[in-house]
PDB file of N, CA and C in Angstrom:
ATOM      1  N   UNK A   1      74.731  37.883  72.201  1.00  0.00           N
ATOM      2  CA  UNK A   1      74.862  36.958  73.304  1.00  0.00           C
ATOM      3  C   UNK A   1      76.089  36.088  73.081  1.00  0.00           C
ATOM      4  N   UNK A   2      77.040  36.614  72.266  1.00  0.00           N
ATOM      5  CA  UNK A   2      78.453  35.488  72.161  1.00  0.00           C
ATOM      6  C   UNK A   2      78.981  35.766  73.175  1.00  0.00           C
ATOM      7  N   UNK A   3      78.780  36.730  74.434  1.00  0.00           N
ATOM      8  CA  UNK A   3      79.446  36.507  75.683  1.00  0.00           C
ATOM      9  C   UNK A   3      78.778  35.213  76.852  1.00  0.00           C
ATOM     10  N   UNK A   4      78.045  34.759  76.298  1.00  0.00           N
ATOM     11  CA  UNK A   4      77.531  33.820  77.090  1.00  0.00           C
ATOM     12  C   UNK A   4      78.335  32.266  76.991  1.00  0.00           C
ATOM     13  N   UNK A   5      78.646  31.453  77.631  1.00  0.00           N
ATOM     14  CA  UNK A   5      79.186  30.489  77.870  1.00  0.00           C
ATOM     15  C   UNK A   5      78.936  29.270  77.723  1.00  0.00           C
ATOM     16  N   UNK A   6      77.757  29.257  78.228  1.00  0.00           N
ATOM     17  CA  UNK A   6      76.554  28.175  79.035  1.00  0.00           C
ATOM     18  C   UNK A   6      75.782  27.836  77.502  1.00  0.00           C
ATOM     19  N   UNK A   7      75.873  26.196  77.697  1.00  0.00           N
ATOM     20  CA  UNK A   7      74.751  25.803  76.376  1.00  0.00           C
ATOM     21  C   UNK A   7      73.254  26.208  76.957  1.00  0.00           C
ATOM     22  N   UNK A   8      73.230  25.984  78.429  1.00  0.00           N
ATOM     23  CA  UNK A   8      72.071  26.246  78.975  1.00  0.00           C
ATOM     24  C   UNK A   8      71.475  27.755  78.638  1.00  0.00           C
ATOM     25  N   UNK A   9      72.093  28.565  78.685  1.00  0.00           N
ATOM     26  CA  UNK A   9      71.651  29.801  78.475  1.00  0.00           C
ATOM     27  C   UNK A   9      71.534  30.222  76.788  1.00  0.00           C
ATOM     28  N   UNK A  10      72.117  29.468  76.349  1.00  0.00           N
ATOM     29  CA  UNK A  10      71.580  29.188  74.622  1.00  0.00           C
ATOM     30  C   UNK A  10      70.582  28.803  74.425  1.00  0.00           C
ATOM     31  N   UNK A  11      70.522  27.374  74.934  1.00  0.00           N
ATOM     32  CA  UNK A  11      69.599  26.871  74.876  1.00  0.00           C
ATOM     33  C   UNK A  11      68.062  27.567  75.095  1.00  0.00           C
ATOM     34  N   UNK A  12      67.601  28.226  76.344  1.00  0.00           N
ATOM     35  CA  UNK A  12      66.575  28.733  76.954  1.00  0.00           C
ATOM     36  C   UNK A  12      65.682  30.133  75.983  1.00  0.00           C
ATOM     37  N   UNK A  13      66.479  30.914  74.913  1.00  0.00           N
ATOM     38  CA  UNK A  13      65.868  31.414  74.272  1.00  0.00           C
ATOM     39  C   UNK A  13      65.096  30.936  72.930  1.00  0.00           C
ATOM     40  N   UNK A  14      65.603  29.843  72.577  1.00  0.00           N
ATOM     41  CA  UNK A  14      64.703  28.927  71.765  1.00  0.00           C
ATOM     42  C   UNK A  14      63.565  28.070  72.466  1.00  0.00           C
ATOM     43  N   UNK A  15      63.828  27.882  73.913  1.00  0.00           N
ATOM     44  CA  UNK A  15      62.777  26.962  73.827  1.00  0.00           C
ATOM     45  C   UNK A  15      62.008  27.926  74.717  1.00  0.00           C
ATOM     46  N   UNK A  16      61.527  29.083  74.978  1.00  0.00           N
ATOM     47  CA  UNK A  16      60.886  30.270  75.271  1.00  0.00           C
ATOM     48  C   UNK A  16      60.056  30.695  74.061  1.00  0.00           C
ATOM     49  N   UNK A  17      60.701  30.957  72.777  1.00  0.00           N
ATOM     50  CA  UNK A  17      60.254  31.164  71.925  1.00  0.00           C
ATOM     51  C   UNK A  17      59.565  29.923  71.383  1.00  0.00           C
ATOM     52  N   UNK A  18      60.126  29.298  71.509  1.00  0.00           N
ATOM     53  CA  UNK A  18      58.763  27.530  71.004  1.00  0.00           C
ATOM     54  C   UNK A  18      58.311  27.525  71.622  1.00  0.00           C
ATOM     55  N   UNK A  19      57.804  27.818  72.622  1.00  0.00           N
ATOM     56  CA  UNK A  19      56.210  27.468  73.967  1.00  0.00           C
ATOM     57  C   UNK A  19      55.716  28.546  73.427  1.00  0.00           C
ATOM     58  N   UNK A  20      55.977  29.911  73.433  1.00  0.00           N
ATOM     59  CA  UNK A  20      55.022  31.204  73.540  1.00  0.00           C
ATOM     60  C   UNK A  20      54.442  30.824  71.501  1.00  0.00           C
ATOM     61  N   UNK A  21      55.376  30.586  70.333  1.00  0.00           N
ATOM     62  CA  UNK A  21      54.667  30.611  69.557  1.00  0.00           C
ATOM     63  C   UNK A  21      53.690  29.405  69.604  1.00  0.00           C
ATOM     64  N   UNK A  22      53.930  28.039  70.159  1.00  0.00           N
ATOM     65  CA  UNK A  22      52.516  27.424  70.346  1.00  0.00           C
ATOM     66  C   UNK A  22      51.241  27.732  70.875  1.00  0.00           C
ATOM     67  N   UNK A  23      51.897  28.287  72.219  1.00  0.00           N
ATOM     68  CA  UNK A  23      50.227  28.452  72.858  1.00  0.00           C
ATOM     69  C   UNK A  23      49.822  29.613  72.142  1.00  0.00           C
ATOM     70  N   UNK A  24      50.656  30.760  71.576  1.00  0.00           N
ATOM     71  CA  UNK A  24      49.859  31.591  70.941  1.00  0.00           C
ATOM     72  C   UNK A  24      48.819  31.154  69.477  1.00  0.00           C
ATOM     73  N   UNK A  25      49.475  30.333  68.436  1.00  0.00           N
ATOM     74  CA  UNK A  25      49.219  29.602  67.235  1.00  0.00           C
ATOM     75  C   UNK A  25      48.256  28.820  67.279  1.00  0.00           C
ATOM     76  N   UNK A  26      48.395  27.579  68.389  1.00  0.00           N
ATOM     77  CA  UNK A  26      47.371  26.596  68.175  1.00  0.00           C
ATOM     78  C   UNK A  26      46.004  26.595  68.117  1.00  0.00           C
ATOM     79  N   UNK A  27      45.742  27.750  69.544  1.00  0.00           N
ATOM     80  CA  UNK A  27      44.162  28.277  69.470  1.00  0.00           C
ATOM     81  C   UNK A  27      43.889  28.577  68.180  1.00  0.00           C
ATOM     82  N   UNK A  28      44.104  29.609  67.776  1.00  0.00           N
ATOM     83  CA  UNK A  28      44.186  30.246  66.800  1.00  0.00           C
ATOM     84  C   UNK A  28      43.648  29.475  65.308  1.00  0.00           C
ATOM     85  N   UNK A  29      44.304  27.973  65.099  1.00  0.00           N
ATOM     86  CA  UNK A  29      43.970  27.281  63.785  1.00  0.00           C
ATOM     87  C   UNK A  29      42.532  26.968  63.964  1.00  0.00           C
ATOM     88  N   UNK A  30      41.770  26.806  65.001  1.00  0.00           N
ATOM     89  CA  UNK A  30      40.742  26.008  65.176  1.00  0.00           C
ATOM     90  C   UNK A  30      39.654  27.002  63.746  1.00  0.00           C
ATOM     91  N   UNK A  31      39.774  28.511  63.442  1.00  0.00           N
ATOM     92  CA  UNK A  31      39.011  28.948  63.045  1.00  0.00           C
ATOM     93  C   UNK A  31      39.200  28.897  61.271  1.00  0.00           C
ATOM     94  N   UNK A  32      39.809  27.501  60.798  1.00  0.00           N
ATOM     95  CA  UNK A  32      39.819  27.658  59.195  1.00  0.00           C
ATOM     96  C   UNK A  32      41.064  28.242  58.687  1.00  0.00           C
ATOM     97  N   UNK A  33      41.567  29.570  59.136  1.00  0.00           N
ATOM     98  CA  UNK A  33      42.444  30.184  58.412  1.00  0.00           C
ATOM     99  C   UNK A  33      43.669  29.895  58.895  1.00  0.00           C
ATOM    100  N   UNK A  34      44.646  29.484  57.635  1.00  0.00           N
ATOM    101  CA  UNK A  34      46.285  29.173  58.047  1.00  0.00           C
ATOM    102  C   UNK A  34      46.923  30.088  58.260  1.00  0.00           C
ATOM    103  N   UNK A  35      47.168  31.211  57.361  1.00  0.00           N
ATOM    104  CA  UNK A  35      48.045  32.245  57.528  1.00  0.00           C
ATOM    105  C   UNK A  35      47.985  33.090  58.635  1.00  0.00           C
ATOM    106  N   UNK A  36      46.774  33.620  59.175  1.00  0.00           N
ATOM    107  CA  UNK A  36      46.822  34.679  60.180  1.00  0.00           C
ATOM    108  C   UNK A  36      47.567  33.949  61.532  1.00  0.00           C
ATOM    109  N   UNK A  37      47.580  32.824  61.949  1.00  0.00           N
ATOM    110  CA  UNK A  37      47.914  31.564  62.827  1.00  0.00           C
ATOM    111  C   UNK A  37      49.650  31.639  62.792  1.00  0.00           C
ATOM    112  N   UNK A  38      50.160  31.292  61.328  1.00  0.00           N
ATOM    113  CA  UNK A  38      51.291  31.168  60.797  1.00  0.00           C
ATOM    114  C   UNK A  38      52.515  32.898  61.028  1.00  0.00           C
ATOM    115  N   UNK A  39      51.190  33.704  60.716  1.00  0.00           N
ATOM    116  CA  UNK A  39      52.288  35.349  61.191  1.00  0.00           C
ATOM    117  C   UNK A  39      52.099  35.395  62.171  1.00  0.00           C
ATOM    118  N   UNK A  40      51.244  35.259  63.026  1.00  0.00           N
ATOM    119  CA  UNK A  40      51.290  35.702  64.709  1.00  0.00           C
ATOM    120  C   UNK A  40      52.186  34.401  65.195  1.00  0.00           C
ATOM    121  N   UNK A  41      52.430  33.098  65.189  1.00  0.00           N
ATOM    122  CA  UNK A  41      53.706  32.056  65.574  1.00  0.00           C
ATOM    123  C   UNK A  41      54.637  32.792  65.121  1.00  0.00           C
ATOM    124  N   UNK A  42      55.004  33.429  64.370  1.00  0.00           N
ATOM    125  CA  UNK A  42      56.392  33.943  63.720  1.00  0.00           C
ATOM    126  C   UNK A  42      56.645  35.409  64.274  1.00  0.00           C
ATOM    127  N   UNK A  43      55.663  35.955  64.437  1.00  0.00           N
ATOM    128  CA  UNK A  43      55.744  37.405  65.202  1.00  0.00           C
ATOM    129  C   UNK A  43      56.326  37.390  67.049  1.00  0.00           C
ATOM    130  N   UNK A  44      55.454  36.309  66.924  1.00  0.00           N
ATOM    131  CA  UNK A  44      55.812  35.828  68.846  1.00  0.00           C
ATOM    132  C   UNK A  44      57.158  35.069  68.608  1.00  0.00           C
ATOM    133  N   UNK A  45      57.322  34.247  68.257  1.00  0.00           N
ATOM    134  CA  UNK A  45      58.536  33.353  68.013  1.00  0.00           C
ATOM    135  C   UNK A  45      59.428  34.499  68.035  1.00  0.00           C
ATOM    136  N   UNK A  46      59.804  35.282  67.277  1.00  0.00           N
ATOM    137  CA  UNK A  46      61.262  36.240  66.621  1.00  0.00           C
ATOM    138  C   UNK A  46      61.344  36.941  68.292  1.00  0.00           C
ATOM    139  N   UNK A  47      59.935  38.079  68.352  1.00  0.00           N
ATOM    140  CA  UNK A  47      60.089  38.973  69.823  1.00  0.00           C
ATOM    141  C   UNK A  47      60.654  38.348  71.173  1.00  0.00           C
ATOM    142  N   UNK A  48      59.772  36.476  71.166  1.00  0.00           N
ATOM    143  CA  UNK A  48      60.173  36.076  72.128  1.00  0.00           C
ATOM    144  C   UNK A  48      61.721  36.301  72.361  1.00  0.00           C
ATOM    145  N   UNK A  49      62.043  35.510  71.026  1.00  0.00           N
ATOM    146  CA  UNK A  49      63.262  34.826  70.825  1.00  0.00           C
ATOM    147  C   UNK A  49      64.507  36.247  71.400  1.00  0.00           C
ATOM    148  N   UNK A  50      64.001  37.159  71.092  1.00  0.00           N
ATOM    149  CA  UNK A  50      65.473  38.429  71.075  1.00  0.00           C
ATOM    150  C   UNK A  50      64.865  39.019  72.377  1.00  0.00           C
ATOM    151  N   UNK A  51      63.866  38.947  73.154  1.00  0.00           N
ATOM    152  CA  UNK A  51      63.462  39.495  74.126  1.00  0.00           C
ATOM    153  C   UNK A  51      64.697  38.664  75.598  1.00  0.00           C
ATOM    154  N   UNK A  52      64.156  37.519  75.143  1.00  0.00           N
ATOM    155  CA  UNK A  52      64.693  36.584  75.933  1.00  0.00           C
ATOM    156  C   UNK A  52      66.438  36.166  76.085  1.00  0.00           C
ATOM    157  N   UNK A  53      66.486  36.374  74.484  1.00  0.00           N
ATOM    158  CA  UNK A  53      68.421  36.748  74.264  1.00  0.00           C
ATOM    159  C   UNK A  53      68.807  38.175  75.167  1.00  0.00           C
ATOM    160  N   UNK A  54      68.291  39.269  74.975  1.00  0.00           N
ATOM    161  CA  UNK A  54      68.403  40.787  75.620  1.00  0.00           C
ATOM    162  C   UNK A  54      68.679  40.226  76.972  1.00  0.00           C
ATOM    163  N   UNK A  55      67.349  39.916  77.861  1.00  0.00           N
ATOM    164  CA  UNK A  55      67.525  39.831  79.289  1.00  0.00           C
ATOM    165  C   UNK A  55      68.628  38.744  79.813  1.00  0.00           C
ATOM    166  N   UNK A  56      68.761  37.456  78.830  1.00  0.00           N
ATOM    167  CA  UNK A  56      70.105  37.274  79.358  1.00  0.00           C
ATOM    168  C   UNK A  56      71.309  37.581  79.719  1.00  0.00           C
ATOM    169  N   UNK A  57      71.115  37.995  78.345  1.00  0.00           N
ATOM    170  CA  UNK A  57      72.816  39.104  78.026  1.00  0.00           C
ATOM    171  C   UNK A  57      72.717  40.233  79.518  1.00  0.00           C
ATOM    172  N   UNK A  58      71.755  40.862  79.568  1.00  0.00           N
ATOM    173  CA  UNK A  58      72.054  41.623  80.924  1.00  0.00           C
ATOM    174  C   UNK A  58      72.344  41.033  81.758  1.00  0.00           C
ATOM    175  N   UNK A  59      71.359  39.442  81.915  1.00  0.00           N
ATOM    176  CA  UNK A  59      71.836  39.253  83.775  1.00  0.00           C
ATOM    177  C   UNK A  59      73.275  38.535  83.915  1.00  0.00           C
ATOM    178  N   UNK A  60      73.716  38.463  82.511  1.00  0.00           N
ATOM    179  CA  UNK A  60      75.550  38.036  82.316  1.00  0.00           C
ATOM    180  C   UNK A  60      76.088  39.039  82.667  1.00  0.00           C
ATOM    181  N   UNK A  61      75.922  40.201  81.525  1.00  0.00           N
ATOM    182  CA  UNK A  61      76.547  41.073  81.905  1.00  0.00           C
ATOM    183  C   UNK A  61      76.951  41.654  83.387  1.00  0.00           C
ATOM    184  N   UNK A  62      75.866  41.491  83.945  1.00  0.00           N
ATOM    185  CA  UNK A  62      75.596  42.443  85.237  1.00  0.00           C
ATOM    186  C   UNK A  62      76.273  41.641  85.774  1.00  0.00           C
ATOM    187  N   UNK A  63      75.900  40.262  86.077  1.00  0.00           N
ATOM    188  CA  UNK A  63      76.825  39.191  86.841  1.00  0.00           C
ATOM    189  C   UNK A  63      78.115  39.276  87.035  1.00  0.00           C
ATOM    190  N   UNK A  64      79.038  39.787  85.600  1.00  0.00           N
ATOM    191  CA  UNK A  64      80.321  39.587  85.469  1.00  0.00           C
ATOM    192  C   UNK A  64      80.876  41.039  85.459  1.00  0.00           C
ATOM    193  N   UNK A  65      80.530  41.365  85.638  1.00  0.00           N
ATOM    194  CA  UNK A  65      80.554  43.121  85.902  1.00  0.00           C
ATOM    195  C   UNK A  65      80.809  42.985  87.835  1.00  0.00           C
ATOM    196  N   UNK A  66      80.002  42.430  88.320  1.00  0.00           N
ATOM    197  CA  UNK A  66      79.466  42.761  89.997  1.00  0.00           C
ATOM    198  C   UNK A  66      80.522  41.722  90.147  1.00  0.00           C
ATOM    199  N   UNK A  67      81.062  40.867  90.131  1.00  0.00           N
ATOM    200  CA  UNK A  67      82.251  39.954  90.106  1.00  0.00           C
ATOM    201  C   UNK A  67      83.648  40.482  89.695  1.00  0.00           C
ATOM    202  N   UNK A  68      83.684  41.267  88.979  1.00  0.00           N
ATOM    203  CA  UNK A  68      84.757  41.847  88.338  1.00  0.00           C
ATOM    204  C   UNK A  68      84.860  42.977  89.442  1.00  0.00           C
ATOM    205  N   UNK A  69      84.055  43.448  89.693  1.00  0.00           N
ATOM    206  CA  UNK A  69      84.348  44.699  91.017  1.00  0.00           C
ATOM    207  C   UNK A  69      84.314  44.107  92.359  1.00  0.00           C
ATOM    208  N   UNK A  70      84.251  42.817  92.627  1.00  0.00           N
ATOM    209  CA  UNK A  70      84.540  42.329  94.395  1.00  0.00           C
ATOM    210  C   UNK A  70      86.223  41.494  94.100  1.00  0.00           C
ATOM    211  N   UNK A  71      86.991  41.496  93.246  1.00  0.00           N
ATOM    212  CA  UNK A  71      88.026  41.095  92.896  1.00  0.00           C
ATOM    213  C   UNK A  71      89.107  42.245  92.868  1.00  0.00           C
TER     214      UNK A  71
END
């Protein structure tokens, strides 16, 4: 994603990945155990995190691509 520009669009894959590993994690502690809580926040966190980098990068790409051909 170093073709991206925008702090905003930096920004948005971290804080995608911090909501999805909370709501996934928090339930989760109520039952005693730390660790199983701790790999599933970190499992969701990473997927979010590059899921959400991927689909940007396309809708840049595509953006500046479909701009580059009406010029």
């Amino acid at each position: 994603m170093s073709d991206v520009d925008s702090p905003v669009l930096r920004l948005i894959p971290y804080l995608a990945a911090f909501t999805v590993a909370v709501f996934l994690g928090l339930p989760m502690m109520g039952g005693g155990n730390l660790l199983t809580p701790l790999v599933v926040m970190a499992i969701a966190y990473f997927v979010t995190y590059y899921l959400v980098r991927y689909v940007i990068g396309l809708i840049v790409r595509n953006r500046r691509n479909s701009t580059d051909d009406q010029e």
